[in-house]
C-alpha atoms as a PDB file:
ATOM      1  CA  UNK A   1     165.600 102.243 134.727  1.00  0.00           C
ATOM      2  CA  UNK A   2     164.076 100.789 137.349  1.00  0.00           C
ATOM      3  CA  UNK A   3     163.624 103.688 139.511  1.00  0.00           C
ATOM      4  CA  UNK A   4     164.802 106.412 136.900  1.00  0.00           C
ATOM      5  CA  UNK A   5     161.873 109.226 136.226  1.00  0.00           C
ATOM      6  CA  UNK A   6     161.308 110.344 132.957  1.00  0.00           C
ATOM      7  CA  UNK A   7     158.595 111.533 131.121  1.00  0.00           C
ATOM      8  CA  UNK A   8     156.170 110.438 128.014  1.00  0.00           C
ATOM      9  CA  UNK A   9     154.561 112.807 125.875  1.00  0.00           C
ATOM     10  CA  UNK A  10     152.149 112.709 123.308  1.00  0.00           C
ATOM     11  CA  UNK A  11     150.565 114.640 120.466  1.00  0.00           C
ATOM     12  CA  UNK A  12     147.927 115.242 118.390  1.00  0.00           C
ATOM     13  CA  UNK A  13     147.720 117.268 114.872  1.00  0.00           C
ATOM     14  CA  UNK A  14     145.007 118.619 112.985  1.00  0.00           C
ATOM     15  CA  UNK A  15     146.494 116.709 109.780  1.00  0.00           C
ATOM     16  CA  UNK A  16     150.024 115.731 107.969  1.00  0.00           C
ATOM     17  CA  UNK A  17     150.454 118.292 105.557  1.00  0.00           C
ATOM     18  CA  UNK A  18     151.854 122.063 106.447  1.00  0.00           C
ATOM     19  CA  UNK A  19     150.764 124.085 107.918  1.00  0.00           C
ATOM     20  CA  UNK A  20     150.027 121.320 111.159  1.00  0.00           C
ATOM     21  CA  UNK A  21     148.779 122.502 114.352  1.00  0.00           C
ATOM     22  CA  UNK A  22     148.777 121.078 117.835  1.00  0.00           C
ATOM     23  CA  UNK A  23     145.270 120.179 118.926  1.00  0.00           C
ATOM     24  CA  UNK A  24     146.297 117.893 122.203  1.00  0.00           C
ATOM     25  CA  UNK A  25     149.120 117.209 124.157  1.00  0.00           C
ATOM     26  CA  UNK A  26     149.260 115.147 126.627  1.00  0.00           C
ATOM     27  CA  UNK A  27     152.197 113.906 129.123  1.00  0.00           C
ATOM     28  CA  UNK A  28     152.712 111.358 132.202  1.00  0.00           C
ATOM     29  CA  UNK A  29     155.329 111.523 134.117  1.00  0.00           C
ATOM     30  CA  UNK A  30     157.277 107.906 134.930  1.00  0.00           C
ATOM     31  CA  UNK A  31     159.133 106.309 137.610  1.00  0.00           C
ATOM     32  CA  UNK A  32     160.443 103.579 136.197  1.00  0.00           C
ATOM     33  CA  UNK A  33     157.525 101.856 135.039  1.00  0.00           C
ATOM     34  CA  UNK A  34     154.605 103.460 137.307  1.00  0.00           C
ATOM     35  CA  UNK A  35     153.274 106.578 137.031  1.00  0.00           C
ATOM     36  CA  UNK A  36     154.907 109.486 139.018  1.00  0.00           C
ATOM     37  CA  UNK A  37     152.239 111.738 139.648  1.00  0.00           C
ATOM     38  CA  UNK A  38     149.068 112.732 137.585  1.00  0.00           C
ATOM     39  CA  UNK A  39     148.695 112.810 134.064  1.00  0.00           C
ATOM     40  CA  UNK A  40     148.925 116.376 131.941  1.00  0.00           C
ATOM     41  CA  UNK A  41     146.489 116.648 129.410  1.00  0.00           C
ATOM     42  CA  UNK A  42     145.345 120.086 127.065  1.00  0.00           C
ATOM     43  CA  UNK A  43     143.695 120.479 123.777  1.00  0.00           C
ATOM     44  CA  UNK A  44     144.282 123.576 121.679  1.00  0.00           C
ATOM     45  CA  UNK A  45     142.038 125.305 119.391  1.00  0.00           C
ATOM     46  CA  UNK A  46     143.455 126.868 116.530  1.00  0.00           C
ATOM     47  CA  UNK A  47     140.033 128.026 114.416  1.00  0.00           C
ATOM     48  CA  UNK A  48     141.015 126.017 111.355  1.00  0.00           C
ATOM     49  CA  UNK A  49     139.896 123.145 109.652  1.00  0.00           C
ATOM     50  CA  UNK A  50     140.404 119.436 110.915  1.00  0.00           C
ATOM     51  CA  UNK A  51     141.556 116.494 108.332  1.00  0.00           C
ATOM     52  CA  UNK A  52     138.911 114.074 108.148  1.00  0.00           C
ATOM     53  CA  UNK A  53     141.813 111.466 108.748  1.00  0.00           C
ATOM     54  CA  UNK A  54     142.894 112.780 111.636  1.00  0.00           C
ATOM     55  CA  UNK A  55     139.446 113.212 113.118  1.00  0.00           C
ATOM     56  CA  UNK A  56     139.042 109.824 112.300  1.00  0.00           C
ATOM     57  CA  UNK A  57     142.205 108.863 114.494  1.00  0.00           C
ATOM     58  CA  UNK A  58     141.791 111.156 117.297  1.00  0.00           C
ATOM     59  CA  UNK A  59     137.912 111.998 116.790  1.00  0.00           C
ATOM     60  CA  UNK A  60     138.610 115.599 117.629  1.00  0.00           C
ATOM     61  CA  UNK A  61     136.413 118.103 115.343  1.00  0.00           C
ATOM     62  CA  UNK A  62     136.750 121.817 114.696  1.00  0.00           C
ATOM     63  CA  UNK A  63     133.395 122.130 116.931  1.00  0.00           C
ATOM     64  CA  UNK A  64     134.844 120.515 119.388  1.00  0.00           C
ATOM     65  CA  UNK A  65     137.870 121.748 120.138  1.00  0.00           C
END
C-alpha cells in the first residue's frame, strides 16, 4: 500500500433521521500515504432545514449553505 492510490471520501448530512440530504462532500485522493493531487471539496444546498446536532458537528446552517 505503499505506493497504491486510492481515494478517501467524506460526508456531511443535514441530520440522522429520513429524509437526509448531502450538504458536503469532500474527497482526497492518496498515494499511499501522501496526497495525490488536490483535495475535492462541494457543499450542497437543498432549501430545508438543518438539525441543530448536526450544525453543531459540522457548523453548517441553512443560511449558509
Amino acid at each position: 500500500m505503499y505506493d497504491e492510490p486510492w481515494l478517501i471520501v467524506d460526508t456531511e448530512t443535514d441530520g440522522v433521521r429520513w429524509p437526509i440530504h448531502a450538504v458536503e462532500i469532500a474527497a482526497q485522493r492518496m498515494r499511499g500515504w501522501r496526497r495525490g493531487g488536490e483535495p475535492f471539496s462541494i457543499l450542497l444546498n437543498h432549501d430545508v432545514p438543518i438539525d441543530p446536532g448536526a450544525q453543531a458537528i459540522h457548523g453548517y446552517s441553512r443560511e449558509y449553505l
